[in-house]
C-alpha atoms as a PDB file:
ATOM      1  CA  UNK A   1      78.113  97.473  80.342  1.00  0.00           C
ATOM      2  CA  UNK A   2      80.669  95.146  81.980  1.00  0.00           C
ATOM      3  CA  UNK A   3      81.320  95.465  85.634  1.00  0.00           C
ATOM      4  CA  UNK A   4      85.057  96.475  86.472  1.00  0.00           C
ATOM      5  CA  UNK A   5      87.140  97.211  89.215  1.00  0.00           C
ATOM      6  CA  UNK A   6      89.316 100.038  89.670  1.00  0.00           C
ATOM      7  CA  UNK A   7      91.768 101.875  91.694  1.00  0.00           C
ATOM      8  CA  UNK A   8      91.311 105.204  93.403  1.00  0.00           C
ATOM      9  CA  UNK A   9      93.521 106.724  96.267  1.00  0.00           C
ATOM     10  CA  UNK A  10      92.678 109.742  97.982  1.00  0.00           C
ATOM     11  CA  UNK A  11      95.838 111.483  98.275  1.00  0.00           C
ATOM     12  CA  UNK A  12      97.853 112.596 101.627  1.00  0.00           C
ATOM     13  CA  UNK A  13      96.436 115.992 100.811  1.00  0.00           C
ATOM     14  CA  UNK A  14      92.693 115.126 100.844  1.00  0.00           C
ATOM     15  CA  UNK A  15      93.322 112.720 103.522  1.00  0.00           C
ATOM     16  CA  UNK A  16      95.202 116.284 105.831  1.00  0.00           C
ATOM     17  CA  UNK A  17      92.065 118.597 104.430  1.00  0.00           C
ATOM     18  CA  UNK A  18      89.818 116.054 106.263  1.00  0.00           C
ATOM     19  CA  UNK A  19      88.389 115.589 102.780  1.00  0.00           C
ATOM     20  CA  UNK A  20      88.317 111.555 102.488  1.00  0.00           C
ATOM     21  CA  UNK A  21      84.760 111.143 103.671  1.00  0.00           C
ATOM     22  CA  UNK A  22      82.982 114.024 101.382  1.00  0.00           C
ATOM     23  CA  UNK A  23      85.078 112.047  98.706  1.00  0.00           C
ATOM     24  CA  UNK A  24      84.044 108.808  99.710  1.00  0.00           C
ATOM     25  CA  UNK A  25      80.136 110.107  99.994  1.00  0.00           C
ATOM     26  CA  UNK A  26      80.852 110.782  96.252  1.00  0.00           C
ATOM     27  CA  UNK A  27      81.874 107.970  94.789  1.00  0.00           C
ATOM     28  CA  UNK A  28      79.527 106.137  96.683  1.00  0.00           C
ATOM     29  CA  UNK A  29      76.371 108.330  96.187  1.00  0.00           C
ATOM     30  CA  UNK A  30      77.461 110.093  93.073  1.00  0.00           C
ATOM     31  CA  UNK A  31      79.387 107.068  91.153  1.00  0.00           C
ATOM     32  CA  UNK A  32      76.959 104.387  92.429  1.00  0.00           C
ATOM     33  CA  UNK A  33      80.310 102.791  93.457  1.00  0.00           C
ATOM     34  CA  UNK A  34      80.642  99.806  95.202  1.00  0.00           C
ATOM     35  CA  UNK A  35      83.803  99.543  97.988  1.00  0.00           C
ATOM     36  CA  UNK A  36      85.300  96.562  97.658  1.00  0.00           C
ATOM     37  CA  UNK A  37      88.621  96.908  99.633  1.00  0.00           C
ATOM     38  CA  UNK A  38      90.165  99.975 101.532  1.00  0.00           C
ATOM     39  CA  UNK A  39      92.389 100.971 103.823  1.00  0.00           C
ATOM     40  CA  UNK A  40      94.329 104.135 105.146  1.00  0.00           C
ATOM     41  CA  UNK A  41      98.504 103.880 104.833  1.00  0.00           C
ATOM     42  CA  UNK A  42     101.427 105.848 104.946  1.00  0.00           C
ATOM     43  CA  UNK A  43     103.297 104.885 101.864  1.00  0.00           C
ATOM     44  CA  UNK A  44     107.016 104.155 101.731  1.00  0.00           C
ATOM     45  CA  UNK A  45     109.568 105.440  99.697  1.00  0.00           C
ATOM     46  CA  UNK A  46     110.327 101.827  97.754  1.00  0.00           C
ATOM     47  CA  UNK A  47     105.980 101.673  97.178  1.00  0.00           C
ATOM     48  CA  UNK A  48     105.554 104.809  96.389  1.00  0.00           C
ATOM     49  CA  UNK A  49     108.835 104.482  93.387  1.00  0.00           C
ATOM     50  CA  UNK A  50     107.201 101.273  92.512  1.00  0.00           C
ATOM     51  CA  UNK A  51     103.879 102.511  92.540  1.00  0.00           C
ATOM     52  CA  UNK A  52     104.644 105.773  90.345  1.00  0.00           C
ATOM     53  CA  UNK A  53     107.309 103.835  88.402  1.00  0.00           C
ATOM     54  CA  UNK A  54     105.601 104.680  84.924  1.00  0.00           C
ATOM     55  CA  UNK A  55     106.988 108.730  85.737  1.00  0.00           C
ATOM     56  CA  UNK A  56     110.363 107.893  86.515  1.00  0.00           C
ATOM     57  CA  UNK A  57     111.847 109.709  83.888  1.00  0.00           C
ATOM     58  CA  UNK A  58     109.705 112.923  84.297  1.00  0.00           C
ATOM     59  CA  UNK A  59     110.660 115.732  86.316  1.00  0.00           C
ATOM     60  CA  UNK A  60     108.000 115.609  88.835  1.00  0.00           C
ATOM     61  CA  UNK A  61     108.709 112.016  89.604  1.00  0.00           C
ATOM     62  CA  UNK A  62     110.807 112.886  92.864  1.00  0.00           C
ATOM     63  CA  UNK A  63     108.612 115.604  94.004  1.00  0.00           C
ATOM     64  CA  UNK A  64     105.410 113.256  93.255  1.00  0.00           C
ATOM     65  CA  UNK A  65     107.006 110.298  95.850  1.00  0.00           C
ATOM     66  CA  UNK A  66     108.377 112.532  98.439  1.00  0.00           C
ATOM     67  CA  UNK A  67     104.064 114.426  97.819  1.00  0.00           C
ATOM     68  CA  UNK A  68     102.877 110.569  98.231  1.00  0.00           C
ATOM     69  CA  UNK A  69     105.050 109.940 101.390  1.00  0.00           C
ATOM     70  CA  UNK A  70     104.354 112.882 103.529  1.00  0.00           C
ATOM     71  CA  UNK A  71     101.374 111.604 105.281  1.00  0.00           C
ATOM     72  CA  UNK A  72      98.554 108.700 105.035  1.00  0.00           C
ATOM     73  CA  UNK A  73      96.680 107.668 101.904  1.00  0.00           C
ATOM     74  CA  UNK A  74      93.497 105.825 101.618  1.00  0.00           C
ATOM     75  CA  UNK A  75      94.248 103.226  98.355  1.00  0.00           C
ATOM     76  CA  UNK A  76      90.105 101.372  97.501  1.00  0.00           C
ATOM     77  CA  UNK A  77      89.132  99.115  94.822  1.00  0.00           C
ATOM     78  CA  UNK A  78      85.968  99.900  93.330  1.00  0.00           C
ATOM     79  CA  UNK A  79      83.730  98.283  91.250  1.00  0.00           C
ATOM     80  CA  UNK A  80      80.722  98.939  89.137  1.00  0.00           C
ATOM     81  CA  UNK A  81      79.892  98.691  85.063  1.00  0.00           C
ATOM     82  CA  UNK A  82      82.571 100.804  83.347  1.00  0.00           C
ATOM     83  CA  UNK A  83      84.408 101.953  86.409  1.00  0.00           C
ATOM     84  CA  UNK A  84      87.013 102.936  84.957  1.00  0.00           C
ATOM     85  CA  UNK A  85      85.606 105.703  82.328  1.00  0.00           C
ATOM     86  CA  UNK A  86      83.277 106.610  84.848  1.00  0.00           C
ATOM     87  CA  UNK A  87      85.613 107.024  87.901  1.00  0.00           C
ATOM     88  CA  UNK A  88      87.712 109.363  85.461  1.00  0.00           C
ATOM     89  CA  UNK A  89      84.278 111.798  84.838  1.00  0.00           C
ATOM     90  CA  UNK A  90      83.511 111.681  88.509  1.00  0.00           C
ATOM     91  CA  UNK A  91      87.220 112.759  89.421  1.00  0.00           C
ATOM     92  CA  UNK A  92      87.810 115.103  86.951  1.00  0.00           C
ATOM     93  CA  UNK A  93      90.658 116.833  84.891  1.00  0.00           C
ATOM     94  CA  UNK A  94      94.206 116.108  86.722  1.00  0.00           C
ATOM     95  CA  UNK A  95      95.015 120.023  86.930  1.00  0.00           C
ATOM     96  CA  UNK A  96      91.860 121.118  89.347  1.00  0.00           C
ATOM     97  CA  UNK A  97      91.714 124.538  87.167  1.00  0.00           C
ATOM     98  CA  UNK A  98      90.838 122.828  83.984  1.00  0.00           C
ATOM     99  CA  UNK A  99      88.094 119.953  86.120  1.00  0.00           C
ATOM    100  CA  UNK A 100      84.401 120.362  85.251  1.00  0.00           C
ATOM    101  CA  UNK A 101      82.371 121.578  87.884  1.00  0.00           C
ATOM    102  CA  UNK A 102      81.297 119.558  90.473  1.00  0.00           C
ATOM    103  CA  UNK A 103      84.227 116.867  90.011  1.00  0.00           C
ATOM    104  CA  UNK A 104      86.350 115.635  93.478  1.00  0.00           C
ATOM    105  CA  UNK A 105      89.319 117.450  91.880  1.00  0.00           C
ATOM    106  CA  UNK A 106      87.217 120.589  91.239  1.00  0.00           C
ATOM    107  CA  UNK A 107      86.096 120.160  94.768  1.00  0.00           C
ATOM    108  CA  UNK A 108      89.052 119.265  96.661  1.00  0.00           C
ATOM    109  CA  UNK A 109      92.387 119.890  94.948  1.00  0.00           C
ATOM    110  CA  UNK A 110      94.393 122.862  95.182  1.00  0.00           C
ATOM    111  CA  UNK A 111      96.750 121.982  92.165  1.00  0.00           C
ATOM    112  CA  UNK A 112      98.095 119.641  90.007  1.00  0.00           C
ATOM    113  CA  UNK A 113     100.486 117.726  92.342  1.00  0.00           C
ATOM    114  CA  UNK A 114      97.399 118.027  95.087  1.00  0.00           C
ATOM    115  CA  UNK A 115      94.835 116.988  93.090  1.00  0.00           C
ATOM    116  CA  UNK A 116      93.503 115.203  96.071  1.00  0.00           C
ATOM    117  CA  UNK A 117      92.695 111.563  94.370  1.00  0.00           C
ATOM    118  CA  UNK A 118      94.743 109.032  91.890  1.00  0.00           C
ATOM    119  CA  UNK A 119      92.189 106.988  89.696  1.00  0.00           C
ATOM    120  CA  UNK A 120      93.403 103.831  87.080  1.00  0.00           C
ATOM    121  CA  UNK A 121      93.496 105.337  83.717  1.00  0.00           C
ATOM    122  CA  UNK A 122      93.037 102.269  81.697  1.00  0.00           C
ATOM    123  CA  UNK A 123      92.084  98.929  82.253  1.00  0.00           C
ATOM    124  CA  UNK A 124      96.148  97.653  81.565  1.00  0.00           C
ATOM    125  CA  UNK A 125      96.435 100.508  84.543  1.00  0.00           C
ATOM    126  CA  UNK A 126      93.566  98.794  86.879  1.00  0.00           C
ATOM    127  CA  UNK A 127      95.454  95.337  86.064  1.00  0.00           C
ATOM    128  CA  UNK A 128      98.966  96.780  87.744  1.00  0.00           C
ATOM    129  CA  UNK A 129      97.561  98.991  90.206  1.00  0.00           C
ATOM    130  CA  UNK A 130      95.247  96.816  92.060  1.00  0.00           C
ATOM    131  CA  UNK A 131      97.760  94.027  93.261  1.00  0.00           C
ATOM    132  CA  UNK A 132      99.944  96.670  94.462  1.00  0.00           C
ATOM    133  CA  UNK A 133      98.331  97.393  96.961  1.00  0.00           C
ATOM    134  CA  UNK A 134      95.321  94.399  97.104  1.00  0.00           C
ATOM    135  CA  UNK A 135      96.665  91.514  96.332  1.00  0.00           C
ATOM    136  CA  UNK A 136      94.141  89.585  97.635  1.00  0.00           C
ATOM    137  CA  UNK A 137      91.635  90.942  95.553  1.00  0.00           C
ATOM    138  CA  UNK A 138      90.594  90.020  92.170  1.00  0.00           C
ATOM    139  CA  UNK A 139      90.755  92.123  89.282  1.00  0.00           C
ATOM    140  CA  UNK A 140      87.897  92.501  87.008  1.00  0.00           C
ATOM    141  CA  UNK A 141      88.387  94.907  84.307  1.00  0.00           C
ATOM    142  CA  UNK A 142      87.140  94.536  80.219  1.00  0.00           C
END
């Protein structure tokens, strides 16, 4: 199994629940993930559009930056073998009513815009992500 990094942000809902740490305790504990970078920030307008770029065209594109803007965010890179995959289990489904039990987003989020956490899908995901907001940090994905 090849060691990756990822991306994971705990969302400006999670962070106003006072949620971060429980989630952090997770993917630490849990995931076996290693931190390699993090850092709490209020996200602009022009990141957060650049950031979510991919959903411009969707209708929950405007909500979703004005949702990522309201208050801080904690972006991390994290790294262990298959982080990517297993960072996805950990978090769960993206609507919190269909996430297995015991998941952060089972857990934590109240719905599918709150959903408490953002996690790389892919490792072409992990490749864009990262540098965003890291770009000091190398990326090391399979």
């Amino acid at each position: 199994m090849a060691v990756e990094r990822t991306l994971l942000i705990i969302k400006p809902d999670a962070v106003a629940a006072r949620n971060a740490g429980r989630i952090l305790a997770m993917i630490e504990n849990q995931g076996g993930f290693t931190v390699i970078a993090m850092r709490m920030e209020r996200l602009t307008v022009d990141s957060a559009r650049r950031f979510y770029e991919v959903h411009r065209d969707r209708p929950f594109y405007d909500d979703l930056v004005a949702f990522m803007t309201s208050g801080p965010c904690i972006p991390l890179v994290l790294e262990r073998g298959d982080a990517i995959a297993g960072l996805r289990e950990l978090i769960g489904a993206t609507n919190p009513a269909e996430a297995a039990e015991g998941t952060v987003r089972a857990l934590y989020a109240t719905n599918v815009q709150n959903n408490a956490v953002h996690a790389s899908d892919s490792p072409e995901s992990a490749l864009k992500e990262i540098p965003h907001f890291f770009p000091e940090v190398a990326v090391e994905v399979s």
